[in-house]
Protein backbone atom coordinates (compact mmCIF):
# COMPACT_ATOMS: atom_id res chain seq x y z
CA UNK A 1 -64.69 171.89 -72.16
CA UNK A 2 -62.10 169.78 -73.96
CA UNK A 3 -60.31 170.35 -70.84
CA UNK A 4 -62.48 168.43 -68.86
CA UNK A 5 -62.66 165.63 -70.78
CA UNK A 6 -59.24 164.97 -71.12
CA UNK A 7 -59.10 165.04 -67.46
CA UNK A 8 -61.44 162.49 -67.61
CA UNK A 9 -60.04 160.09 -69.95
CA UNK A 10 -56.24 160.63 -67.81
CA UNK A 11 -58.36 159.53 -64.21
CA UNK A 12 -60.18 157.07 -66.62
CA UNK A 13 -56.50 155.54 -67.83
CA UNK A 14 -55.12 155.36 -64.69
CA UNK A 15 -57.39 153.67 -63.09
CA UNK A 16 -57.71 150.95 -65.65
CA UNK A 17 -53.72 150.98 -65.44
CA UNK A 18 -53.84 150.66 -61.60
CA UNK A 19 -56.58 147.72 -61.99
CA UNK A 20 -54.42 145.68 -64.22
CA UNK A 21 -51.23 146.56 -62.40
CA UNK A 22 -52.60 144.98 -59.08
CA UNK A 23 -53.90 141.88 -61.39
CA UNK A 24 -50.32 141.09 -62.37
CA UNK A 25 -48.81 141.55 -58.87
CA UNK A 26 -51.84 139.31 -57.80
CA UNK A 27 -50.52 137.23 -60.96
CA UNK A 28 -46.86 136.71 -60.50
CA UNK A 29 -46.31 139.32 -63.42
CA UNK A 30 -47.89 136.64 -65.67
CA UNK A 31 -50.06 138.45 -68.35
CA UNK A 32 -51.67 135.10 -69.37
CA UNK A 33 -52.35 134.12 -65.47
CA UNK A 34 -54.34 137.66 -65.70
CA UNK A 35 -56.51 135.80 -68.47
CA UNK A 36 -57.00 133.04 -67.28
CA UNK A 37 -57.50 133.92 -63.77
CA UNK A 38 -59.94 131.69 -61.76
CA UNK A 39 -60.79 134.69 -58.50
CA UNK A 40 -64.54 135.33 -60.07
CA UNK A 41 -64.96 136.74 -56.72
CA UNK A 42 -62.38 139.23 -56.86
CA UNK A 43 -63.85 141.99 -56.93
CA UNK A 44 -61.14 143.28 -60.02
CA UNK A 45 -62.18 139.94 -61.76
CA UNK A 46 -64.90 141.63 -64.36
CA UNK A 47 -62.45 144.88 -65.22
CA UNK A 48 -58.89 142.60 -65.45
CA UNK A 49 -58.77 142.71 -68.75
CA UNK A 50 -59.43 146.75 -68.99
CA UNK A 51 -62.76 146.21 -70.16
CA UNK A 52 -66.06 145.58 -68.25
CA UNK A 53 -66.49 141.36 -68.64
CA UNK A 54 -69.09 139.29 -67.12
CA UNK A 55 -69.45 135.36 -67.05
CA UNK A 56 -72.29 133.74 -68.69
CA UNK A 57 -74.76 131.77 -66.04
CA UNK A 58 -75.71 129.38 -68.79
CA UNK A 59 -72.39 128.53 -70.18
CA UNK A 60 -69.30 130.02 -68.02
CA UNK A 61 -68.44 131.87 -71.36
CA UNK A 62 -66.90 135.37 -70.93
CA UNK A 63 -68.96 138.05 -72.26
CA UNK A 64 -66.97 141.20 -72.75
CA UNK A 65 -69.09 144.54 -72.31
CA UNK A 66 -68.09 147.42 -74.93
CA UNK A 67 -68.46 151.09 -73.21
């Protein structure tokens, strides 16, 4: 059981690692470009950050989603 879920959280790590390592390639190896980065339509736009974030309709605030 504990197995499993370490398993998990390793696939769960690298992935997040593999989303922001393609950010900062997209980026020019510029962490702050990564923040500030204006591809909405990028399909690794709302996990950049390694957490889930969405942009407001009403404002264009970032909302950042907790798991």
């Amino acid at each position: 059981m504990i197995t499993i879920a370490i398993n998990d959280l390793l696939k769960k790590n690298a992935l997040r690692r593999a989303i922001r390592e393609k950010c900062l390639d997209c980026c020019c190896g510029q962490e702050h470009e990564v923040r500030m980065c204006p591809v909405k339509k990028c399909s690794l736009w709302p996990y950049r950050l390694n957490v889930r974030t969405y942009q407001n309709p009403e404002d264009n605030s970032i909302i950042t989603a907790t798991e």
